[in-house]
Protein backbone atom coordinates (compact mmCIF):
# COMPACT_ATOMS: atom_id res chain seq x y z
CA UNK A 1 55.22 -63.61 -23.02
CA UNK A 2 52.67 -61.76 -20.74
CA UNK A 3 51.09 -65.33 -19.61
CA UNK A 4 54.27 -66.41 -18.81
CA UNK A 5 55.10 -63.04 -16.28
CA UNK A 6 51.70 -63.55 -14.82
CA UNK A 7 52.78 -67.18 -14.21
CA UNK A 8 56.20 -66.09 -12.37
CA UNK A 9 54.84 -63.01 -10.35
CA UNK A 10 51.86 -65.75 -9.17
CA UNK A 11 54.26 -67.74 -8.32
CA UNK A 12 56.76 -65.49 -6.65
CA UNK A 13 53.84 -64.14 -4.87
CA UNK A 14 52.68 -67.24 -3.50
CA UNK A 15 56.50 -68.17 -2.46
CA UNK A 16 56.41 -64.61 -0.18
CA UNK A 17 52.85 -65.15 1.14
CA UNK A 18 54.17 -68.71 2.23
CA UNK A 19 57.94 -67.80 3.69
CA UNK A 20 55.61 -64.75 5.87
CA UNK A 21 53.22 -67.38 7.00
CA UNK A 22 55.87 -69.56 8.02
CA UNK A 23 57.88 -67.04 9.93
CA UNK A 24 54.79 -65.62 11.75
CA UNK A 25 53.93 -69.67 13.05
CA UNK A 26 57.51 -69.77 14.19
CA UNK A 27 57.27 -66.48 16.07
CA UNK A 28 53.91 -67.35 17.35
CA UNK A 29 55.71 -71.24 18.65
CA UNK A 30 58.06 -69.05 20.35
């Protein structure tokens, strides 16, 4: 149970760091 939330919150984590990355290249292409 408690493996499986510290799979999801990784996960969901690495999903946020990677839609903010995203949005600061397209800010920084405009």
């Amino acid at each position: 149970m408690t493996l499986r939330l510290l799979y999801t919150s990784s996960l969901t984590g690495l999903l946020t760091a990677f839609r903010s990355c995203l949005i600061l290249v397209f800010l920084n292409g405009n």
